[in-house]
N, C-alpha and C. Protein backbone atom coordinates (compact mmCIF):
# COMPACT_ATOMS: atom_id res chain seq x y z
N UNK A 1 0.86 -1.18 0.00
CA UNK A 1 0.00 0.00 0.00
C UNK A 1 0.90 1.23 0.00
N UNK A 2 0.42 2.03 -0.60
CA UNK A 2 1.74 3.09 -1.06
C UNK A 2 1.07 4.13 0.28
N UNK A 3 2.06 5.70 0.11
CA UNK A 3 1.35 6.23 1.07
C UNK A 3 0.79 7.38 1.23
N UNK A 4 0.11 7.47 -0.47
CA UNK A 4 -0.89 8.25 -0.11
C UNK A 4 -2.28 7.37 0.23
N UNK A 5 -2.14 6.27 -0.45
CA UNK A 5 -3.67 5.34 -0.11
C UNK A 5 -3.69 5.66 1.32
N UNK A 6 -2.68 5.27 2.52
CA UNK A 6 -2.58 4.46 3.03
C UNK A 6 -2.74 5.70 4.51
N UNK A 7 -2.08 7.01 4.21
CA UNK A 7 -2.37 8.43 4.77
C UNK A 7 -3.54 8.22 5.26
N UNK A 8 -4.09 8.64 3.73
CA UNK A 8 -5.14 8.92 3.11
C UNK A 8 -6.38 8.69 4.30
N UNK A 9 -6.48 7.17 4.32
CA UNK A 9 -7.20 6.65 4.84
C UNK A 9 -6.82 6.82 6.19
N UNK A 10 -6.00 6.71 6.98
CA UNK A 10 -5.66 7.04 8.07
C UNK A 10 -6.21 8.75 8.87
N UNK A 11 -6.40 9.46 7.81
CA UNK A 11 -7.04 10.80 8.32
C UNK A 11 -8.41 10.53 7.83
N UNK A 12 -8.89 10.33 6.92
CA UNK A 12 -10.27 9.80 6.74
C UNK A 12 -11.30 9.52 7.97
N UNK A 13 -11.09 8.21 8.42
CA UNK A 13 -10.97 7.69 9.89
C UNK A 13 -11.14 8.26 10.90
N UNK A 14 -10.26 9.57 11.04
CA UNK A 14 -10.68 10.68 11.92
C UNK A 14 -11.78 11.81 12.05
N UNK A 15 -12.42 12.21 10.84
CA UNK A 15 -13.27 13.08 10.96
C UNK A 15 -13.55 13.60 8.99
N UNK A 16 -14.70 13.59 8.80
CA UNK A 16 -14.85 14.63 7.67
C UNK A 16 -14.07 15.73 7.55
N UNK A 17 -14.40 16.57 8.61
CA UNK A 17 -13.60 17.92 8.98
C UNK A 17 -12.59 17.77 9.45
N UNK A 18 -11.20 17.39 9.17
CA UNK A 18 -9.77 17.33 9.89
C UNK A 18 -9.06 18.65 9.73
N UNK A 19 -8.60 18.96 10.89
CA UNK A 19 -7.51 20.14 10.95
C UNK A 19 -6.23 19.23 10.84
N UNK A 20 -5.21 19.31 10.24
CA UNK A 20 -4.18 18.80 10.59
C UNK A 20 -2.80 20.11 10.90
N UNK A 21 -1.77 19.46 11.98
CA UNK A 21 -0.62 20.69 12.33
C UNK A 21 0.54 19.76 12.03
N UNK A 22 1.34 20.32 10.46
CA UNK A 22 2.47 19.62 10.54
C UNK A 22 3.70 20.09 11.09
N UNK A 23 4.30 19.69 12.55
CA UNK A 23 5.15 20.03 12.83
C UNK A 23 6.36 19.46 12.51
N UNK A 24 7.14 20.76 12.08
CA UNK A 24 8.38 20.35 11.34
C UNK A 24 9.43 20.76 11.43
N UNK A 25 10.60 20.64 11.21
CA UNK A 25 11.97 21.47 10.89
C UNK A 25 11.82 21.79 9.67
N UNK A 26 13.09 22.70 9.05
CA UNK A 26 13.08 22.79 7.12
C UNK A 26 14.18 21.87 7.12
N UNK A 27 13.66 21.71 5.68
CA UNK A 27 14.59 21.29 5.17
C UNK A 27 14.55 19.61 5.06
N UNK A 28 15.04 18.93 4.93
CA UNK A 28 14.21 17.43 4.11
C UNK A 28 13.30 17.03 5.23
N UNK A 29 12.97 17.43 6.23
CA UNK A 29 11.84 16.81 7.65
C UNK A 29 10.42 17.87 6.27
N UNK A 30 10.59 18.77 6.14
CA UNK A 30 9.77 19.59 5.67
C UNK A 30 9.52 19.08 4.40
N UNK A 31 10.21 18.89 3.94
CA UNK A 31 10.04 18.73 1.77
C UNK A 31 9.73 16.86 2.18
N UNK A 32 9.18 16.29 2.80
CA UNK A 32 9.15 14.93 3.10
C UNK A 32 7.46 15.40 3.78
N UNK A 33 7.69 16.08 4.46
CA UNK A 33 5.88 16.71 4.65
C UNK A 33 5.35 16.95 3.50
N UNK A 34 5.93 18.24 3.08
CA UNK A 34 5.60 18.35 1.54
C UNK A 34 5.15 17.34 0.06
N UNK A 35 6.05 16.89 -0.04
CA UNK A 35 5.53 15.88 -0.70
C UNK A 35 4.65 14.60 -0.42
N UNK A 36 3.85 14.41 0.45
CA UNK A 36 3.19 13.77 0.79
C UNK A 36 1.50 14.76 0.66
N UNK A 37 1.96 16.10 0.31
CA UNK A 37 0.35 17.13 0.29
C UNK A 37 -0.84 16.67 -0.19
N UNK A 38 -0.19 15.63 -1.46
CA UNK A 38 -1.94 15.37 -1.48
C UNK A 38 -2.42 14.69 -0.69
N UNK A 39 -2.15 14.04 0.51
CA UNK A 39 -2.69 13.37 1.14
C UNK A 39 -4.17 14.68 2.19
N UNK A 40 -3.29 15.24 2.02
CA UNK A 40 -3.60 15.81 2.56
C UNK A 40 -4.77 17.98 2.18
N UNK A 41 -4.59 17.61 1.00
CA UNK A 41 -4.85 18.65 -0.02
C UNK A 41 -5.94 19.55 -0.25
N UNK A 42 -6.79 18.67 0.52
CA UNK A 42 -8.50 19.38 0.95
C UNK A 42 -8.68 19.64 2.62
N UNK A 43 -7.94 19.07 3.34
CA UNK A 43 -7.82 19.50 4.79
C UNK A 43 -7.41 20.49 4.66
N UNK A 44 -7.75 21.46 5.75
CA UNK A 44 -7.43 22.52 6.68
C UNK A 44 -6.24 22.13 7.66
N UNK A 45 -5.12 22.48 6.82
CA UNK A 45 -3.48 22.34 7.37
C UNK A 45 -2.96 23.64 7.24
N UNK A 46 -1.94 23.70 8.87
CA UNK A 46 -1.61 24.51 9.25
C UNK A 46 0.25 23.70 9.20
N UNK A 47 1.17 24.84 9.22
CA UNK A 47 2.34 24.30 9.58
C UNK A 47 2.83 25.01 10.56
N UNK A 48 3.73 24.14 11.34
CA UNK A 48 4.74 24.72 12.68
C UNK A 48 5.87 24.29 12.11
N UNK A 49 7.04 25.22 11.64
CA UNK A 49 8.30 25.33 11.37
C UNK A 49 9.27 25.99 12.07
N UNK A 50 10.39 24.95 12.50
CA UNK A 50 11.41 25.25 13.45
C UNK A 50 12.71 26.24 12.98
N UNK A 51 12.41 26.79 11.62
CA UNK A 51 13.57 27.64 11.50
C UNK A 51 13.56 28.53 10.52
N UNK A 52 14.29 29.64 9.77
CA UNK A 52 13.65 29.97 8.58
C UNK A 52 13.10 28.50 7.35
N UNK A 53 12.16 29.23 6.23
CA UNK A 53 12.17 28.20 5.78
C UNK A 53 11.63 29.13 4.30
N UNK A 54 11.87 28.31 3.11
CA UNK A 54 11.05 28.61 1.97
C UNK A 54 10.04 27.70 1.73
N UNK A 55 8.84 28.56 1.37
CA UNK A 55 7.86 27.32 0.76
C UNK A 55 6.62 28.46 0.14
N UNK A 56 5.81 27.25 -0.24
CA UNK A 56 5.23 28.06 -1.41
C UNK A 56 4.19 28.68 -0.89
N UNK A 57 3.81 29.79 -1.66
CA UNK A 57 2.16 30.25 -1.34
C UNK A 57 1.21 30.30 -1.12
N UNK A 58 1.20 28.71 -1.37
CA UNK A 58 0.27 28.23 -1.12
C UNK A 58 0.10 27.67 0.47
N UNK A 59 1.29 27.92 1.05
CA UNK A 59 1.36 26.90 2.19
C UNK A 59 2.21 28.34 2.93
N UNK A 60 2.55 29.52 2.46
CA UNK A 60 2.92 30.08 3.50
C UNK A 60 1.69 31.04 4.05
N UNK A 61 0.80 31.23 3.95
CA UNK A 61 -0.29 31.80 4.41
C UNK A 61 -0.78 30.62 5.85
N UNK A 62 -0.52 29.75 5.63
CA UNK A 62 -0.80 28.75 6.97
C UNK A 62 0.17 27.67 7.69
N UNK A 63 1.27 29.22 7.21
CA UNK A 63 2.57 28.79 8.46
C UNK A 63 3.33 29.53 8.99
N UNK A 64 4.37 29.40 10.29
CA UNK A 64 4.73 30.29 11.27
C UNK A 64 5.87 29.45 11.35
N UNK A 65 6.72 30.09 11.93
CA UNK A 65 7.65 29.73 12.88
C UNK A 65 8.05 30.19 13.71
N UNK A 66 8.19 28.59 14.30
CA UNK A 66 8.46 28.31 16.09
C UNK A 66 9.60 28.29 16.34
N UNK A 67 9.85 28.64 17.71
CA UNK A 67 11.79 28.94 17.49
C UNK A 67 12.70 27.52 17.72
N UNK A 68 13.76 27.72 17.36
CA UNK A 68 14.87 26.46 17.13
C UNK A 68 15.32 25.82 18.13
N UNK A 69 14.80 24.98 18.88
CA UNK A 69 15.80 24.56 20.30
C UNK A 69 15.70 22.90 20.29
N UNK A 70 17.58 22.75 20.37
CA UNK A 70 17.86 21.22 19.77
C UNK A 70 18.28 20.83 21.35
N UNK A 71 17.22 19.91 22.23
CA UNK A 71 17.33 19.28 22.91
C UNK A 71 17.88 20.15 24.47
N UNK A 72 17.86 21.20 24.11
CA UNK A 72 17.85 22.73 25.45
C UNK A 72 16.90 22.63 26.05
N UNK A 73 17.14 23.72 26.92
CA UNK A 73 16.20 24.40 28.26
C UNK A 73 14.76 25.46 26.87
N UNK A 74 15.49 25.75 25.68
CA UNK A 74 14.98 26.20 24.97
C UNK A 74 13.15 25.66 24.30
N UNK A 75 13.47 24.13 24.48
CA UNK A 75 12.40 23.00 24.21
C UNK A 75 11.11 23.66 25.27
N UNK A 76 11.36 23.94 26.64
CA UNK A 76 10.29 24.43 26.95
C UNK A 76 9.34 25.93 26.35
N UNK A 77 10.17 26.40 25.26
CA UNK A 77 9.29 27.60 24.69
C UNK A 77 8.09 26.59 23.94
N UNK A 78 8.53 25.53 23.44
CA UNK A 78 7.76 24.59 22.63
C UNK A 78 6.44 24.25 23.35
N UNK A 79 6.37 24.06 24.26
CA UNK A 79 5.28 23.97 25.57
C UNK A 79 4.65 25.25 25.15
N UNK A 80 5.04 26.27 25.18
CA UNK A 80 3.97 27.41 25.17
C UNK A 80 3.26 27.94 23.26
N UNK A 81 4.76 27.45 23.18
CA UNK A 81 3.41 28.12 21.50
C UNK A 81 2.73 26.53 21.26
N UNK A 82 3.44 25.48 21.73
CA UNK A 82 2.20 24.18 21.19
C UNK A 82 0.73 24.65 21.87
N UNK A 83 0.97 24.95 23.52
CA UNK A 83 -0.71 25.30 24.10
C UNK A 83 -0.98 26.90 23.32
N UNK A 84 -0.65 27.57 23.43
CA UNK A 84 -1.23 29.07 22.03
C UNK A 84 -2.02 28.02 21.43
N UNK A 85 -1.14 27.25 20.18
CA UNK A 85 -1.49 26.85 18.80
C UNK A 85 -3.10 25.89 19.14
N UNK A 86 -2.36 24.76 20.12
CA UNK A 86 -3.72 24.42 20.36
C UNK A 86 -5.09 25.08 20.98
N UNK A 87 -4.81 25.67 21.24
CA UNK A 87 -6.13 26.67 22.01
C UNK A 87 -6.43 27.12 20.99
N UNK A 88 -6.10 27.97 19.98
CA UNK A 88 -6.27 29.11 19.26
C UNK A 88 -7.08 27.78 17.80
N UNK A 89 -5.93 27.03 17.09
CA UNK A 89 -6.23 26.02 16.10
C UNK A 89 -6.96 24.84 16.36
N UNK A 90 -7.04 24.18 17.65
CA UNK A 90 -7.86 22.89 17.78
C UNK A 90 -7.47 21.92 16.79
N UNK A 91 -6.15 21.55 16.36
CA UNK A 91 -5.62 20.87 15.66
C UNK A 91 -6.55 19.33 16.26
N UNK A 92 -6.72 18.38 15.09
CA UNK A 92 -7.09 17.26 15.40
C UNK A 92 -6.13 16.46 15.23
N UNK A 93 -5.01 16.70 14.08
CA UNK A 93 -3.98 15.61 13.97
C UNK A 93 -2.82 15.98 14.46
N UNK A 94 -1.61 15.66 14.68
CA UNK A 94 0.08 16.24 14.63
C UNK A 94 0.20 15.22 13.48
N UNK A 95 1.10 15.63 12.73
CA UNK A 95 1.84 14.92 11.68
C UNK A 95 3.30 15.56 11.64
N UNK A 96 4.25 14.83 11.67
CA UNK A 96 5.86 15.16 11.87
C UNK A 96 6.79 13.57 11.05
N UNK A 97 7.45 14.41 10.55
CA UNK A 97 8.89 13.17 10.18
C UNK A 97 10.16 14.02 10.80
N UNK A 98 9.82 14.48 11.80
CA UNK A 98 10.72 15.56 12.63
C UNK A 98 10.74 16.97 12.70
N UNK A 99 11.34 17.59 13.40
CA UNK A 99 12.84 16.74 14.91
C UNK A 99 11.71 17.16 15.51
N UNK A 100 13.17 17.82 16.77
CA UNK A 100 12.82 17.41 18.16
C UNK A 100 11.30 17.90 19.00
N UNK A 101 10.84 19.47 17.74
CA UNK A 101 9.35 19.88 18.11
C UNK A 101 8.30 18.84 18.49
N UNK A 102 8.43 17.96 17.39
CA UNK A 102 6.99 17.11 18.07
C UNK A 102 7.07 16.49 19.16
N UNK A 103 7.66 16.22 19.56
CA UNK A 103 7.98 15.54 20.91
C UNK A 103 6.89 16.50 21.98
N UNK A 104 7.48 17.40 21.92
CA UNK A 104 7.05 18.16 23.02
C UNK A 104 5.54 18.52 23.08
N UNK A 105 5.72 18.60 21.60
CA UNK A 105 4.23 19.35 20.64
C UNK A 105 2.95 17.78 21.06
N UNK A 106 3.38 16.73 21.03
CA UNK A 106 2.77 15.13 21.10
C UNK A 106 2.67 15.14 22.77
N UNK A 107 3.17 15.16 23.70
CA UNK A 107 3.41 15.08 25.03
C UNK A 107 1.98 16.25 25.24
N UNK A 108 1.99 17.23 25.00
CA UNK A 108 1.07 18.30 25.02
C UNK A 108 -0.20 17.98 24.61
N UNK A 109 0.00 17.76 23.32
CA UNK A 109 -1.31 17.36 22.52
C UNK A 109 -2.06 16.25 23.22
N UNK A 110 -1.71 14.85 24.19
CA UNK A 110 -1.93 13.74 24.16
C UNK A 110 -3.06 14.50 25.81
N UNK A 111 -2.87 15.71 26.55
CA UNK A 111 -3.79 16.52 27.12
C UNK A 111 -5.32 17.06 26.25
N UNK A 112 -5.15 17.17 25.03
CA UNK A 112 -5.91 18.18 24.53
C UNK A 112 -6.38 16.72 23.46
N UNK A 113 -6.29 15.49 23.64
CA UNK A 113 -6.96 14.40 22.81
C UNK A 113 -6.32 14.36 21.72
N UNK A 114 -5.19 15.28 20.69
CA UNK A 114 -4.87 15.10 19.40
C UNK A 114 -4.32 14.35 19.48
N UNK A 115 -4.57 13.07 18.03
CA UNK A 115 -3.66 12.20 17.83
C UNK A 115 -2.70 12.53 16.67
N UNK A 116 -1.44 11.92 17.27
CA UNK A 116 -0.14 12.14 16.55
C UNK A 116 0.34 11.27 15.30
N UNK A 117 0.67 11.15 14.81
CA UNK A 117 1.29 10.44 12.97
C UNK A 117 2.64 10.78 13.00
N UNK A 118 3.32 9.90 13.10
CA UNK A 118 4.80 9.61 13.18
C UNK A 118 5.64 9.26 11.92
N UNK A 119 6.32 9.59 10.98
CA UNK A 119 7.23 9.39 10.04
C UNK A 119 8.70 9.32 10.47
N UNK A 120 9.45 8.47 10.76
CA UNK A 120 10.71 8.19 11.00
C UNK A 120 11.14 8.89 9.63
N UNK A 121 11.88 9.50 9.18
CA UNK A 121 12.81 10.37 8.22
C UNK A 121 13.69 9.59 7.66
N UNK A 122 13.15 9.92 6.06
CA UNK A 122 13.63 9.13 5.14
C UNK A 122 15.23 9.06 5.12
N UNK A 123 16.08 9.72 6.37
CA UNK A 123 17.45 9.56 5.97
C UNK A 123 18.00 8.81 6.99
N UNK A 124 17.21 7.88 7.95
CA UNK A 124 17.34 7.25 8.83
C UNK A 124 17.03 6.02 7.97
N UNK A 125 18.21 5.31 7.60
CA UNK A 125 18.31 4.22 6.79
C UNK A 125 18.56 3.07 7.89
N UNK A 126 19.43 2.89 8.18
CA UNK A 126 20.18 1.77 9.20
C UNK A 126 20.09 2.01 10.97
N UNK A 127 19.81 3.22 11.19
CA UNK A 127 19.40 3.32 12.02
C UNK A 127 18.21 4.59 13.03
N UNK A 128 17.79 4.32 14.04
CA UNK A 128 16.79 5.07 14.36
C UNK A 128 17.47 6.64 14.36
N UNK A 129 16.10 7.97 14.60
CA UNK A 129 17.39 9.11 14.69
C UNK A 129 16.48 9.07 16.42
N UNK A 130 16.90 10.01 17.14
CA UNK A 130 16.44 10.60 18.55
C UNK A 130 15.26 10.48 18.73
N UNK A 131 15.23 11.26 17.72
CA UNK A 131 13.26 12.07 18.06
C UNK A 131 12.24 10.38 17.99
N UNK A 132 13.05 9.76 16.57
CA UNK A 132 12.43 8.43 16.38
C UNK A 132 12.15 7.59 17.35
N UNK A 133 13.27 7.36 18.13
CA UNK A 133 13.21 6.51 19.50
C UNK A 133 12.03 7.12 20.68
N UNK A 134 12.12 7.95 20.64
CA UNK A 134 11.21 8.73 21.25
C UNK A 134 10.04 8.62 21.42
N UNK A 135 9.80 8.94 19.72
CA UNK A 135 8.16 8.97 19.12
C UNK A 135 7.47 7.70 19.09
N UNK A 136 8.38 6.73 19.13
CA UNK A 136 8.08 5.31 18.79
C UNK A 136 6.96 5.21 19.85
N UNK A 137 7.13 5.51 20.86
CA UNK A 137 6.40 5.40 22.39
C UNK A 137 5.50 5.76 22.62
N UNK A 138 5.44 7.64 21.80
CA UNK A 138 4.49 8.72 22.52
C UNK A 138 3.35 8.72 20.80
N UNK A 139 4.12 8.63 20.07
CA UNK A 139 2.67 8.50 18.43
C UNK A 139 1.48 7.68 18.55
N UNK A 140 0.41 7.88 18.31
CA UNK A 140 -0.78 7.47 18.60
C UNK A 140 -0.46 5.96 16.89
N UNK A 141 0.37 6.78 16.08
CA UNK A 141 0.55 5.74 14.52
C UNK A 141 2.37 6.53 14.32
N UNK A 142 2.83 5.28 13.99
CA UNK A 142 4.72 5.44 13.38
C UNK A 142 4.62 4.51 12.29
N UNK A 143 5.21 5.08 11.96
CA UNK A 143 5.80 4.77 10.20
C UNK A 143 7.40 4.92 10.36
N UNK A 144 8.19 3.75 9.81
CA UNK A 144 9.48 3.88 8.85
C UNK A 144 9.37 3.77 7.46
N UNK A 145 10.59 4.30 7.23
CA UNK A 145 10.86 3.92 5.58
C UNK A 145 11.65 3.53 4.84
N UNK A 146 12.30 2.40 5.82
CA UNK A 146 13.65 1.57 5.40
C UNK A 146 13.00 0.42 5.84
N UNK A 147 13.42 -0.75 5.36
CA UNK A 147 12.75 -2.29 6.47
C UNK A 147 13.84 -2.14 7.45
N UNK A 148 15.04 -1.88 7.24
CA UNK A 148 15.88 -2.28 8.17
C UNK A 148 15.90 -1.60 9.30
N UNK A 149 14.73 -0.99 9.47
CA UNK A 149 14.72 -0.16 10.95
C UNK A 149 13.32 -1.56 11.51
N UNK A 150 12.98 -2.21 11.19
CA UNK A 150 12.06 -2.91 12.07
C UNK A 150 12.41 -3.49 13.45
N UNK A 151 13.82 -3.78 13.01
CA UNK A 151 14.22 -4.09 14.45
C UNK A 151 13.91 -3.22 15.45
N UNK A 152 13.91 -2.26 15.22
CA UNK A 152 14.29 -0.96 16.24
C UNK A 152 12.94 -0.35 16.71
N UNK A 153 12.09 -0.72 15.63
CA UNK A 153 10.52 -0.49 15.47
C UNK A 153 9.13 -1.54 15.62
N UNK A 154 9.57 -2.30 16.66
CA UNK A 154 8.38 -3.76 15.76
C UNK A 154 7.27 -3.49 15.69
N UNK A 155 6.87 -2.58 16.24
CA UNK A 155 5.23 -2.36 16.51
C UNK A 155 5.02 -1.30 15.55
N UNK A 156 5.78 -0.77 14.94
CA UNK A 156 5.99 0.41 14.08
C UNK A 156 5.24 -0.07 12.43
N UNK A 157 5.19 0.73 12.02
CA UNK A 157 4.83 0.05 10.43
C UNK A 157 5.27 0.59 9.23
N UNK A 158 6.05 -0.19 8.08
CA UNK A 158 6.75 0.17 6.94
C UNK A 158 5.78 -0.09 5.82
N UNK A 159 5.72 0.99 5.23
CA UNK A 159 5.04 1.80 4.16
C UNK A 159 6.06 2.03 2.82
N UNK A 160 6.87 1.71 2.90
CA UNK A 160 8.03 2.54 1.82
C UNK A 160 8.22 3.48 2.11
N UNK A 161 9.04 4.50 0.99
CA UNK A 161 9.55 5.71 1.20
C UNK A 161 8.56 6.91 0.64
N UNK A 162 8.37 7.95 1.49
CA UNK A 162 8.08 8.96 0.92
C UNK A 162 8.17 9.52 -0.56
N UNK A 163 9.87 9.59 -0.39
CA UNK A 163 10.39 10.04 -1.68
C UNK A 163 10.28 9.79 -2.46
C-alpha cells in the first residue's frame, strides 16, 4: 500500500472535517511533509516550522515559525506556542517526520486528545534518529521507511519511502 492510499485513509478515519498541524523542521523533515500534500490537499493544514524556511504560497499563508531549540532548556518555549497553537487552532492531527518539536508538541497534545502520525525520516536508513526513538512510544501511529529499521521499530509500520 503506497502512502498516499494508506495516509489517506488514516485521516479519513478521523473526521470529515480534519484540521491537521504539521510540525516540522526545514529542510528534508519539511520537503518529506511536503511531498506527501496530497494526502492531505482538501484538509485545513496549518504548519509549525522550526527555522527559517522557503515554501510556497500556497502553504505560506498557513505557516509560522516556532523557534529552534535542539534538545535545550529552549524546548520548553515549545510547551507554550504548542498550548497558544492548540487553544487558538484545535488541531485534530500532529503529523511530523521531525525533529525534536513534536515531541514536546505530542506530550502536550496527548492533554488536549490530538492524535499524533509519526514518520521516522527518510534519511534514517540503518538506524533510528532521537526524536524516532522517542516517538516510537508517545505516536498514537509510526511509520518507517527503510525495512531495516524494524528491528528498532516492531510495533511500528513500513510503508516505503516517501520520496
Amino acid at each position: 500500500m503506497n502512502w498516499l492510499k494508506f495516509l489517506n485513509h488514516s485521516f479519513s478515519q478521523e473526521t470529515d472535517k480534519c484540521d491537521i498541524l504539521v510540525v516540522s523542521s526545514c529542510g528534508g523533515h519539511l520537503k518529506q511533509m511536503l511531498d506527501i500534500a496530497e494526502v492531505y490537499r482538501d484538509l485545513n493544514v496549518y504548519f509549525a516550522i522550526n527555522d527559517n524556511y522557503t515554501i510556497s504560497d500556497k502553504y505560506l499563508k498557513k505557516s509560522f515559525r516556532i523557534i529552534h531549540a535542539e534538545r535545550n532548556i529552549l524546548q520548553l518555549v515549545h510547551f507554550i506556542e504548542a498550548l497558544a497553537i492548540f487553544l487558538v487552532m484545535k488541531p485534530k492531527i500532529l503529523l511530523s517526520a521531525g525533529a525534536a518539536p513534536i515531541v514536546i508538541y505530542t506530550i502536550l497534545g496527548k492533554l488536549f486528545k490530538i492524535k499524533t502520525i509519526f514518520i521516522e525520516s527518510f534519511s534514517r536508513v540503518t538506524k533510528p534518529s532521537v526524536t524516532g526513538r522517542i516517538m516510537y512510544f508517545l505516536a498514537d501511529e509510526f511509520y518507517y521507511q527503510w525495512p531495516m529499521l524494524k528491528k528498532y521499530f516492531p510495533r511500528g509500520k513500513f510503508r516505503g519511502n516517501i520520496l
